[in-house]
C-alpha atoms as a PDB file:
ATOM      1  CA  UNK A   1     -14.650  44.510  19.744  1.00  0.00           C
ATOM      2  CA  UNK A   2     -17.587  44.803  16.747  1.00  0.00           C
ATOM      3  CA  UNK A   3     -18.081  41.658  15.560  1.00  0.00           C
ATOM      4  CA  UNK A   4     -20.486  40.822  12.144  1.00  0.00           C
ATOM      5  CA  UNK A   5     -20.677  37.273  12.325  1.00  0.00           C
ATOM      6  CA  UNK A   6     -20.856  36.194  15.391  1.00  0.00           C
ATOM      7  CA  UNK A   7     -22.165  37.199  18.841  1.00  0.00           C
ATOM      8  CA  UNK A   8     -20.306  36.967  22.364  1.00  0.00           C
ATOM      9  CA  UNK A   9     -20.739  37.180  25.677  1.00  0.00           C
ATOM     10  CA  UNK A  10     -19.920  36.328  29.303  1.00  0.00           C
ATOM     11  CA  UNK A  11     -22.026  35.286  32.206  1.00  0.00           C
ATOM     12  CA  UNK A  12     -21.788  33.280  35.502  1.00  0.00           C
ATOM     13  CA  UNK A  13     -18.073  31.423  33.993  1.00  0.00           C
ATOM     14  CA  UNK A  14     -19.467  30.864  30.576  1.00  0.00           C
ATOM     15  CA  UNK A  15     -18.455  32.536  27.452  1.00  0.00           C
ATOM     16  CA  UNK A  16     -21.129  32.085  24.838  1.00  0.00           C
ATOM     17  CA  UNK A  17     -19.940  32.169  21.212  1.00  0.00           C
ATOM     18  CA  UNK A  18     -23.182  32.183  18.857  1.00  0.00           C
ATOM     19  CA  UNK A  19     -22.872  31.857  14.870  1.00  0.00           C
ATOM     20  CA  UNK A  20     -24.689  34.684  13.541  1.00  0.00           C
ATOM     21  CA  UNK A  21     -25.304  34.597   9.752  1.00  0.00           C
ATOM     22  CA  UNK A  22     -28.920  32.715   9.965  1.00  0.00           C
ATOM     23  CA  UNK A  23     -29.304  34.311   6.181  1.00  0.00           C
ATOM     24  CA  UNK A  24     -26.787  31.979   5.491  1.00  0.00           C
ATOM     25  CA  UNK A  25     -27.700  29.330   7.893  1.00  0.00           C
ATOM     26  CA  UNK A  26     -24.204  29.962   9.495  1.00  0.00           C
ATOM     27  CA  UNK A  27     -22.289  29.339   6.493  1.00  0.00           C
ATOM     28  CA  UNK A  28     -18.328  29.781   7.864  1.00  0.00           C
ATOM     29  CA  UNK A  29     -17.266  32.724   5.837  1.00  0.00           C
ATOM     30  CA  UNK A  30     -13.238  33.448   6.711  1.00  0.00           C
ATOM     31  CA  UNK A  31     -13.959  36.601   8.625  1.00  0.00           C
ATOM     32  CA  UNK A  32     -16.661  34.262  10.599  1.00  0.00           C
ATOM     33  CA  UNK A  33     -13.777  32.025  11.595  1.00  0.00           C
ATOM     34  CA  UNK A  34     -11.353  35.101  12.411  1.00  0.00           C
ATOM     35  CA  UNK A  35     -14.083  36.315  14.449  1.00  0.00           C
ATOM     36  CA  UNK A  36     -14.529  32.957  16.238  1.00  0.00           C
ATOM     37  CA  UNK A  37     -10.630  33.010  16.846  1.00  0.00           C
ATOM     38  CA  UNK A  38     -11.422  36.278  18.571  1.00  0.00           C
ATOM     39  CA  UNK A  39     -14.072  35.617  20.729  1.00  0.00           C
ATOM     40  CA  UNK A  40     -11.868  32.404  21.847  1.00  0.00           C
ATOM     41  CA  UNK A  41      -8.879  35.241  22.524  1.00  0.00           C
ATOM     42  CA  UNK A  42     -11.239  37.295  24.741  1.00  0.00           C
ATOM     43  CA  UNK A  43     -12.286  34.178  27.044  1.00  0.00           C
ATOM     44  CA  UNK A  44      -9.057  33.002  27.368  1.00  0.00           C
ATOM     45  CA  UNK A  45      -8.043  36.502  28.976  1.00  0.00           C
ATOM     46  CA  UNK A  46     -10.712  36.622  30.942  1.00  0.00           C
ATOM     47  CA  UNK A  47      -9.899  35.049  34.599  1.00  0.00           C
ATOM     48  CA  UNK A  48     -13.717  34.909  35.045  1.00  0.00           C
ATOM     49  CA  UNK A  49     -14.535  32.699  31.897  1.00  0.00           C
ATOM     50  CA  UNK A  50     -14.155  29.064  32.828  1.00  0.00           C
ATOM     51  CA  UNK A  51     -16.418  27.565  30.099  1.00  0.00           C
ATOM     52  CA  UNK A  52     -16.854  28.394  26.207  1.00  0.00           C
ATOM     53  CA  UNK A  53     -20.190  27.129  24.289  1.00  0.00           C
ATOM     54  CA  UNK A  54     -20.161  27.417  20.699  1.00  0.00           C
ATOM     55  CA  UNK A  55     -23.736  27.095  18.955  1.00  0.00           C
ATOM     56  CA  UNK A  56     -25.251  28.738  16.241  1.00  0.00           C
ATOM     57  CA  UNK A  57     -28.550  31.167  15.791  1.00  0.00           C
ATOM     58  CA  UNK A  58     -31.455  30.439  13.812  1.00  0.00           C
ATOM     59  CA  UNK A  59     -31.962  27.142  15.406  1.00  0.00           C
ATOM     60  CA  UNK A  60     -28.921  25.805  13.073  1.00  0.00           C
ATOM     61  CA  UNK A  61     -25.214  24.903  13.913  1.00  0.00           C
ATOM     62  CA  UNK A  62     -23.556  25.710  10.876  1.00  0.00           C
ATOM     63  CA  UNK A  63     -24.182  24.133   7.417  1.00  0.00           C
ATOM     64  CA  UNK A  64     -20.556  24.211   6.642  1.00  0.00           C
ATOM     65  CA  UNK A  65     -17.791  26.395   4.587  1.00  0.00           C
ATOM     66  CA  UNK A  66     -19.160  29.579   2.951  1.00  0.00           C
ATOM     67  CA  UNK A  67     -18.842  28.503  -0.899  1.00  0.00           C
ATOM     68  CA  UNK A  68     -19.314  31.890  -1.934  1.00  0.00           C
ATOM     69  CA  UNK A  69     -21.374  34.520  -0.785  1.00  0.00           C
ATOM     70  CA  UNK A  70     -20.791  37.708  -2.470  1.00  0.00           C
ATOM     71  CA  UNK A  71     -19.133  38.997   1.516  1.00  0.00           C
ATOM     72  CA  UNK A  72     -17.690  36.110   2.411  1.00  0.00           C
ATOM     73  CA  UNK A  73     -15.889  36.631  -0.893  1.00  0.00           C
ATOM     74  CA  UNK A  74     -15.180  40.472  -0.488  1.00  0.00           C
ATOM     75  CA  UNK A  75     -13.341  39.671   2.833  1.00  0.00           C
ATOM     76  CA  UNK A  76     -11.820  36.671   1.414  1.00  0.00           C
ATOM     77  CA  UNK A  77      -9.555  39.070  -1.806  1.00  0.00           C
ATOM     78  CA  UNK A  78      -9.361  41.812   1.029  1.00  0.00           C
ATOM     79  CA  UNK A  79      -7.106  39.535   2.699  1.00  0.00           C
ATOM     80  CA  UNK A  80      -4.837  39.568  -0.429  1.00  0.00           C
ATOM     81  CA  UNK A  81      -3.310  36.524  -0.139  1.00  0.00           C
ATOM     82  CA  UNK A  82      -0.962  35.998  -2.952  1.00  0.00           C
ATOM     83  CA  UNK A  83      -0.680  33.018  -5.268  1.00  0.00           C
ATOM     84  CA  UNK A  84       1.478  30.105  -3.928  1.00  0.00           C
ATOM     85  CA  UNK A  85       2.610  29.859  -0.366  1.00  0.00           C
ATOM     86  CA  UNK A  86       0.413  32.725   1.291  1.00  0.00           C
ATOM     87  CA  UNK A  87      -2.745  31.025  -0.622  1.00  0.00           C
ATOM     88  CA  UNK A  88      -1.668  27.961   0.977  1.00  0.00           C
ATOM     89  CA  UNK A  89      -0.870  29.202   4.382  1.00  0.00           C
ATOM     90  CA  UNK A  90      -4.379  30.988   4.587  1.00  0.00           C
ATOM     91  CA  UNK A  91      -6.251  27.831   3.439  1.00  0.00           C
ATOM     92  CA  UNK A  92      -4.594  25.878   6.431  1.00  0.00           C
ATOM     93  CA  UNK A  93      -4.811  28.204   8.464  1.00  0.00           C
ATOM     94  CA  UNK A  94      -8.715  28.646   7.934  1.00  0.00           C
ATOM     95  CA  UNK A  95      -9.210  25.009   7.334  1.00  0.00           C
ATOM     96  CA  UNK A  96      -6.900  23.432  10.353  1.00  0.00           C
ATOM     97  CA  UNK A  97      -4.632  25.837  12.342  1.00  0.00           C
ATOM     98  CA  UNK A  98      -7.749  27.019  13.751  1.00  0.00           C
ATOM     99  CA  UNK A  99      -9.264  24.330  14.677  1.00  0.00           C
ATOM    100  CA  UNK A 100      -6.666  22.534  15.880  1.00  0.00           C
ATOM    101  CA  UNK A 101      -5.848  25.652  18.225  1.00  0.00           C
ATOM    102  CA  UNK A 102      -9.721  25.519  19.259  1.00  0.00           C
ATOM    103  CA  UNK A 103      -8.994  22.247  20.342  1.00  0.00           C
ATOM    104  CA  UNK A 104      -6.751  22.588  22.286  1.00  0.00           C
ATOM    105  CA  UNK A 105      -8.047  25.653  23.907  1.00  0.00           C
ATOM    106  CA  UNK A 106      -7.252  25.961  27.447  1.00  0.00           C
ATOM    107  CA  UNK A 107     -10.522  26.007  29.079  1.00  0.00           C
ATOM    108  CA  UNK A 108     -13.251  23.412  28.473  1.00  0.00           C
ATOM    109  CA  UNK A 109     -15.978  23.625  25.423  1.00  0.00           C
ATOM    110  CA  UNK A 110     -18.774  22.386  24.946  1.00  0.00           C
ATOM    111  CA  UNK A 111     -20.915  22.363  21.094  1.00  0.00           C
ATOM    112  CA  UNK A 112     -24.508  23.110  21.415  1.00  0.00           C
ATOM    113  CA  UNK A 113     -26.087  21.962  18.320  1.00  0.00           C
ATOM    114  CA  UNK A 114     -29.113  22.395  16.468  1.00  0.00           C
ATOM    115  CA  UNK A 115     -30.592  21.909  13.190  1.00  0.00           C
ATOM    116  CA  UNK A 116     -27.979  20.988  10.512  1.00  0.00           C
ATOM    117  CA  UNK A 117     -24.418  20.425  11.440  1.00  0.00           C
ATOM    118  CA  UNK A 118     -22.905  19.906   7.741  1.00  0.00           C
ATOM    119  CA  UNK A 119     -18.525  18.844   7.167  1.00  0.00           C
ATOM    120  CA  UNK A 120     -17.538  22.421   7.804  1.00  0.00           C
ATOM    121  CA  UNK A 121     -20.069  22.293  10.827  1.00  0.00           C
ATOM    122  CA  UNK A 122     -18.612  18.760  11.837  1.00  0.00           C
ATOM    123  CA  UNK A 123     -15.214  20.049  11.931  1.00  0.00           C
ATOM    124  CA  UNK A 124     -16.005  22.941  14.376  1.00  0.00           C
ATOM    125  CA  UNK A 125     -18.376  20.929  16.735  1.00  0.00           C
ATOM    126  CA  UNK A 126     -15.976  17.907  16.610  1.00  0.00           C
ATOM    127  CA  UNK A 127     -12.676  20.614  18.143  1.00  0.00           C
ATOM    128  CA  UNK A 128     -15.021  21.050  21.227  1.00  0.00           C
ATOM    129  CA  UNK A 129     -14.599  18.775  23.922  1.00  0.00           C
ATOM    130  CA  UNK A 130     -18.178  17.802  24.409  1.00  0.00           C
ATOM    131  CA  UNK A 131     -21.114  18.064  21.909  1.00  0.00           C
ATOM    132  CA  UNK A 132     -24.721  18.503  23.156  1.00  0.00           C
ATOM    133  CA  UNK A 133     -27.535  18.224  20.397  1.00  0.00           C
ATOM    134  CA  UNK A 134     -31.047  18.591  19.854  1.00  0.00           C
ATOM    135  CA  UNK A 135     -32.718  15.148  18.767  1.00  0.00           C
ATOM    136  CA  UNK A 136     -33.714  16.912  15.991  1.00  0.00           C
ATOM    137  CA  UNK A 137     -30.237  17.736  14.496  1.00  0.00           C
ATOM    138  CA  UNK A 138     -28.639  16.121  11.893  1.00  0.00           C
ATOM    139  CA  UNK A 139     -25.203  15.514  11.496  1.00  0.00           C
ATOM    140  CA  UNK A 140     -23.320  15.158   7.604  1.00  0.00           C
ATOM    141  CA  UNK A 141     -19.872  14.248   7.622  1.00  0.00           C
ATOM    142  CA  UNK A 142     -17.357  14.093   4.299  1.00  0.00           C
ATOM    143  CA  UNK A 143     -14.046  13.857   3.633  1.00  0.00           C
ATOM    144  CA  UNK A 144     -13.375  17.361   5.061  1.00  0.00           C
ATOM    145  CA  UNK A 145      -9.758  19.828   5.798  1.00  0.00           C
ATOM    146  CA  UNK A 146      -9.637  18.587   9.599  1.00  0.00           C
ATOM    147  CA  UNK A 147     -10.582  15.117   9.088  1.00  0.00           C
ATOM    148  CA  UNK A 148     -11.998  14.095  12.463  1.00  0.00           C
ATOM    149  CA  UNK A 149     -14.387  11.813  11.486  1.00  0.00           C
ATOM    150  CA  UNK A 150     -12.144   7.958  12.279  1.00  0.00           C
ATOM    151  CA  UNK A 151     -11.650   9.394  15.286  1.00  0.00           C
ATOM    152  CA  UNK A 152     -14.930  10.910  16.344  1.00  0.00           C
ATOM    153  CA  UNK A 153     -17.488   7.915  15.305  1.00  0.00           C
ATOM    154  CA  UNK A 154     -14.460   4.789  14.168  1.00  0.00           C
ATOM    155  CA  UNK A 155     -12.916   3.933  10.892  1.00  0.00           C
ATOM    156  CA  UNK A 156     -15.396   1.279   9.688  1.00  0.00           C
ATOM    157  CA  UNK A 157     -18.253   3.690  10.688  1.00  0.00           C
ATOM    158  CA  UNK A 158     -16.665   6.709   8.998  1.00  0.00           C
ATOM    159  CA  UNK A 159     -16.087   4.640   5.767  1.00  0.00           C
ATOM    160  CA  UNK A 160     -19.347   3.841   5.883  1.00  0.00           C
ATOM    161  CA  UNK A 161     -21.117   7.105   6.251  1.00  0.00           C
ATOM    162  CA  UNK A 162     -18.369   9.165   4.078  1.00  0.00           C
ATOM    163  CA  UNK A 163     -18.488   6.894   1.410  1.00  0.00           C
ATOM    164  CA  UNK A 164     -22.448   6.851   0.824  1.00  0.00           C
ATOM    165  CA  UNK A 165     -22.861  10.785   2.021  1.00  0.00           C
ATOM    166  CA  UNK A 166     -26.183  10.301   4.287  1.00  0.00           C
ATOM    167  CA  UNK A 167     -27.111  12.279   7.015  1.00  0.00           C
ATOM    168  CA  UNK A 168     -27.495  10.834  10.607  1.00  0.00           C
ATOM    169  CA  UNK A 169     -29.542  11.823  13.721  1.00  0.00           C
ATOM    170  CA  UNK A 170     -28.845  12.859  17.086  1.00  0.00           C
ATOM    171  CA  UNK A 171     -29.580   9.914  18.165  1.00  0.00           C
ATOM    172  CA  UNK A 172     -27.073   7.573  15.519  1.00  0.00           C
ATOM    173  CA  UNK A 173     -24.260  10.680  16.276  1.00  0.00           C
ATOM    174  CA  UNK A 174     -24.807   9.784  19.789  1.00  0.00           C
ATOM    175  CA  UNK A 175     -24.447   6.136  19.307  1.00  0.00           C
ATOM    176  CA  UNK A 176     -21.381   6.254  17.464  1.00  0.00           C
ATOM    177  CA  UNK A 177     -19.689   8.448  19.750  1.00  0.00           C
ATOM    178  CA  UNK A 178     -20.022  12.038  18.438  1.00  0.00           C
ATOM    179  CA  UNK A 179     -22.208  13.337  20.571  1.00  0.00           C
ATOM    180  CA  UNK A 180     -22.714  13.127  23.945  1.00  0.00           C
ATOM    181  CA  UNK A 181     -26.172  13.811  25.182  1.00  0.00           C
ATOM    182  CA  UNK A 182     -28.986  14.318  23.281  1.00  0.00           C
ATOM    183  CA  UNK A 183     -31.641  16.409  24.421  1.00  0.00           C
ATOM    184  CA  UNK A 184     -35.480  17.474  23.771  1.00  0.00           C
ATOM    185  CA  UNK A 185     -34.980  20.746  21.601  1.00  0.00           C
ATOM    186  CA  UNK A 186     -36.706  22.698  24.623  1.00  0.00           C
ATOM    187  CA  UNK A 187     -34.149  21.119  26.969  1.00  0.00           C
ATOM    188  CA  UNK A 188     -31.194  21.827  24.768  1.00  0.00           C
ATOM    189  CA  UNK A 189     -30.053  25.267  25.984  1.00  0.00           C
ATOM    190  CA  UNK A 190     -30.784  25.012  29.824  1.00  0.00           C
ATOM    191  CA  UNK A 191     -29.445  21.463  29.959  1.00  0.00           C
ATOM    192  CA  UNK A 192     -26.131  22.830  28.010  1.00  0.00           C
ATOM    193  CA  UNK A 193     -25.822  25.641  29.968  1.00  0.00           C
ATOM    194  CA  UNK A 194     -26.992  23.801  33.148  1.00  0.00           C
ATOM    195  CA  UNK A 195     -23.473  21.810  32.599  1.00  0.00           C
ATOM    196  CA  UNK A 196     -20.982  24.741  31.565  1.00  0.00           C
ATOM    197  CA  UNK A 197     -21.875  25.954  35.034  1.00  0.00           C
ATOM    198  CA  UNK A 198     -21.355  22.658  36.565  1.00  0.00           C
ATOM    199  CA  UNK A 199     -18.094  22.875  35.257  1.00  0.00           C
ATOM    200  CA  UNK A 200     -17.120  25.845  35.890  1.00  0.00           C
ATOM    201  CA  UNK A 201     -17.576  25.432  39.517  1.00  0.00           C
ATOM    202  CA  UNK A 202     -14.513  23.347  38.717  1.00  0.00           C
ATOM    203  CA  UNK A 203     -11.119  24.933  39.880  1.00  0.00           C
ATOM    204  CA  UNK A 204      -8.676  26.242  36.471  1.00  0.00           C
ATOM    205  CA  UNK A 205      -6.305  24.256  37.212  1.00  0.00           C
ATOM    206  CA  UNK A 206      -7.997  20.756  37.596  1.00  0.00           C
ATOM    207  CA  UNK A 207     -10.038  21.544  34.323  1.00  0.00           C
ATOM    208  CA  UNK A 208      -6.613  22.818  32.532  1.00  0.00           C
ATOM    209  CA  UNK A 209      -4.906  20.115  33.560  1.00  0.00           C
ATOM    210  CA  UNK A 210      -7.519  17.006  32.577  1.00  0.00           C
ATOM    211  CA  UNK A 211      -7.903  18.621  29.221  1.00  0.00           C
ATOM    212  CA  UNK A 212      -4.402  18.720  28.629  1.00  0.00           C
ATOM    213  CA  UNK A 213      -4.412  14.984  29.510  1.00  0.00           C
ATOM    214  CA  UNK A 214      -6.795  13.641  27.631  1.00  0.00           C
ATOM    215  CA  UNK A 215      -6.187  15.597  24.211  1.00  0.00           C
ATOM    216  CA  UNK A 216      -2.302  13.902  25.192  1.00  0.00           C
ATOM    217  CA  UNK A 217      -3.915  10.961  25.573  1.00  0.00           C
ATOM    218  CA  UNK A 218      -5.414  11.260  21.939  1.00  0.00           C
ATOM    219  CA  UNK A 219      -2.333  12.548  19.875  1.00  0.00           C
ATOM    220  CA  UNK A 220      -0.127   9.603  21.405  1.00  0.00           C
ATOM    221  CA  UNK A 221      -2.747   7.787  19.382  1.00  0.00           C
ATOM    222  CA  UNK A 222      -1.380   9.986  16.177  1.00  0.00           C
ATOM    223  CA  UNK A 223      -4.572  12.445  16.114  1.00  0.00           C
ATOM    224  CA  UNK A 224      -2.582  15.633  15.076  1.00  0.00           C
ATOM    225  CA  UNK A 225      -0.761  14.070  12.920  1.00  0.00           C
ATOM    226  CA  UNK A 226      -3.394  12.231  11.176  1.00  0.00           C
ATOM    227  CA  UNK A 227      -5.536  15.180  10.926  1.00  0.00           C
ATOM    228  CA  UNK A 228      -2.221  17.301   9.299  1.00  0.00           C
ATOM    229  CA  UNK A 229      -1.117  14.638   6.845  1.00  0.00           C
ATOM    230  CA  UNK A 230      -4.725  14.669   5.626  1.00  0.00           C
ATOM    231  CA  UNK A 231      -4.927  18.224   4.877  1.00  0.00           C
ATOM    232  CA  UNK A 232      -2.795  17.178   2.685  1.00  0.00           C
ATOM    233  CA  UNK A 233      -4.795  14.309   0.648  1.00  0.00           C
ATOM    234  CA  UNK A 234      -7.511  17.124   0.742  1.00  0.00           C
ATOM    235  CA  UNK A 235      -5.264  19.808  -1.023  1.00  0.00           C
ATOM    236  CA  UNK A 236      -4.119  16.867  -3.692  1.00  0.00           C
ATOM    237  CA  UNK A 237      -7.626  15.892  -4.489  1.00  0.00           C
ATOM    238  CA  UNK A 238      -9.253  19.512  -4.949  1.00  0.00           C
ATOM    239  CA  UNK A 239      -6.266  19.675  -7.848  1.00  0.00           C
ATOM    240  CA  UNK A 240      -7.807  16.427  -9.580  1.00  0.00           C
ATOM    241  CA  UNK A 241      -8.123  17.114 -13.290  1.00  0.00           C
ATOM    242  CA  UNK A 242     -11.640  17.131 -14.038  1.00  0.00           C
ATOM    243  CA  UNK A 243     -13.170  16.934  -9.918  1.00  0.00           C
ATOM    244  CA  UNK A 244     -16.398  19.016  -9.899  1.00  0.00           C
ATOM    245  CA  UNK A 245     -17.307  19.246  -6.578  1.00  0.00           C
ATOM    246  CA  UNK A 246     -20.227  21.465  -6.748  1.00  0.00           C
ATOM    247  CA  UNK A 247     -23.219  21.450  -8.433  1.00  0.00           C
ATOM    248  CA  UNK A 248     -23.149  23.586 -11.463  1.00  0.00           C
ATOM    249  CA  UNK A 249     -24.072  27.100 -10.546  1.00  0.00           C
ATOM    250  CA  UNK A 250     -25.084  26.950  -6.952  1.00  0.00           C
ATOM    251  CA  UNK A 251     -23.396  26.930  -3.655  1.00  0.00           C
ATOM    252  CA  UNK A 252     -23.539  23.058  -2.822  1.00  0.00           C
ATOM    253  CA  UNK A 253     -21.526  20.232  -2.860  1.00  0.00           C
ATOM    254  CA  UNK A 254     -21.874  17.501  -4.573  1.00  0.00           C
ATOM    255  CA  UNK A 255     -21.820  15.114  -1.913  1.00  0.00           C
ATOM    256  CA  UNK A 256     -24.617  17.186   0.183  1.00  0.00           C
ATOM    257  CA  UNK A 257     -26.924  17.276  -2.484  1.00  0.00           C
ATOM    258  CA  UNK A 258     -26.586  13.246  -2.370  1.00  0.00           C
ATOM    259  CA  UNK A 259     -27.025  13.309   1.077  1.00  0.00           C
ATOM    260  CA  UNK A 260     -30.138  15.336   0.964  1.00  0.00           C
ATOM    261  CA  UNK A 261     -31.673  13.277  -2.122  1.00  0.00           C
ATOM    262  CA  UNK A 262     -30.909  10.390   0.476  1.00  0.00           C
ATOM    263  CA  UNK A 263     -32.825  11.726   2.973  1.00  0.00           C
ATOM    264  CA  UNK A 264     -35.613  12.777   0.602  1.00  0.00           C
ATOM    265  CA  UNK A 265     -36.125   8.949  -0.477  1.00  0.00           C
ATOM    266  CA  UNK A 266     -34.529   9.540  -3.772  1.00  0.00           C
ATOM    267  CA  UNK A 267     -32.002   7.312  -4.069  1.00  0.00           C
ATOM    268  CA  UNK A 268     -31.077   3.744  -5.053  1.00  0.00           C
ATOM    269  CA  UNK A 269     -32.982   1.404  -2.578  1.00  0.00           C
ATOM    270  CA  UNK A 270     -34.854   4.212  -0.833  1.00  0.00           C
ATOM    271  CA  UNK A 271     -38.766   5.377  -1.760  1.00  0.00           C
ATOM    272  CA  UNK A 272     -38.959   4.970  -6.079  1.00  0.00           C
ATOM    273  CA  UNK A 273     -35.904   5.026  -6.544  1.00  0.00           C
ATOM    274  CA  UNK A 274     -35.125   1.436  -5.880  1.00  0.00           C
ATOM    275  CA  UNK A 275     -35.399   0.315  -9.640  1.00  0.00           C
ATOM    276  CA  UNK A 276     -32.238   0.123 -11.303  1.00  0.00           C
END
């Protein structure tokens, strides 16, 4: 199939899924997620694919939710989702459904991540099974749709992190338990790709099989339903009289814009900004 957002293709056991809107720096528009969904579709019916990597192009992951580029908008009204229930069932289904279903995917995944990997780009790198970054990435994680974050880096440590918005490195993601290797950017791609092949050496059924065990493992800790009930907290805050979540007249949250004033040295305690 023509895809507009996204590139795929197959080779030696490993489908390669590449965000393709480096305009944009892989903003997730809804018809990039449908064509993610798709791509996913076509490896799973292919006997030959026993891998999936996910990364994005440009030399960046994905900076998070398309917040309104004049196509990602078009495709959004074509849709022509109603007021009420089918409004509701299309933002789940963009903003968990997926993902959750990308999780549990039958055939092992693995992130490869690059540049800026911002909430929206959290969510999709943390429903892969293993997440390979450049040590020059940076990870920003919020209170988000599919909220991974307690279980991908602890409660105390998400807290932390959400609650200030900062961005952390490779290295901290790796520390916390995000990410699992972190690589030279040079060494990124053949490393990750060096493993999917690894793996797919593997026979179907052992690899089906341990992934269905682990992610068991997970929900008997209450994952799924965590992640569900807080879809829910998410819907009740964005209907908060008076929440302003983006900056006034541009396409950025809040929160990001504190992060990134963070990591310029412009806030409290960091460069001049430390006077009161």
């Amino acid at each position: 199939m023509a895809f507009h957002d996204i590139l795929y293709a197959a080779d030696s056991g490993v489908g390669v899924i590449t965000l393709n809107r480096p305009a944009y720096r892989n903003a997730q528009s809804y018809r990039m997620l449908d064509e993610i969904d798709a791509a996913f579709e076509l490896a799973r019916a292919d006997e030959g694919v026993r891998v999936v990597l996910l990364r994005g192009s440009g030399g960046v992951f994905s900076t998070g939710h398309d917040l309104g580029t004049p196509e990602g908008m078009a495709y959004r009204q074509a849709l022509g989702a109603k007021p009420g229930i089918q409004t509701y069932d299309q933002f789940k289904k963009y903003n968990l459904d997926l993902l959750l279903k990308w999780r549990n995917f039958p055939k092992p995944t693995v992130a490869m991540v690059e540049g800026y990997c911002i909430y929206a780009g959290w969510m999709l790198a943390a429903a892969m099974d293993v997440v390979f970054a450049a040590g020059t990435a940076e990870f920003l994680g919020g209170f988000v749709e599919y909220n991974t974050i307690p279980w991908d880096i602890g409660i105390r440590r998400a807290k932390e992190l959400v609650f200030e918005s900062r961005f952390i490195s490779a290295d901290e993601a790796a520390r916390y338990g995000l990410v699992n290797r972190v690589l030279a950017p040079a060494e990124l791609e053949p490393e990750a790709f060096a493993w999917a092949r690894r793996v797919a050496e593997n026979s179907p059924e052992a690899l089906r099989m341990a992934k269905i065990q682990m992610n068991k493992a997970q929900d008997a800790q209450g994952f799924t339903n965590a992640v569900e009930d807080s879809l829910g907290d998410y819907q009740a805050m964005m209907h908060m009289p008076g929440l302003q979540m983006r900056l006034e007249g541009a396409r950025r949250l809040a929160t990001v814009d504190l992060a990134v004033k963070g990591r310029d040295g412009e806030r409290f305690g960091q460069g001049n900004s430390s006077e009161p």
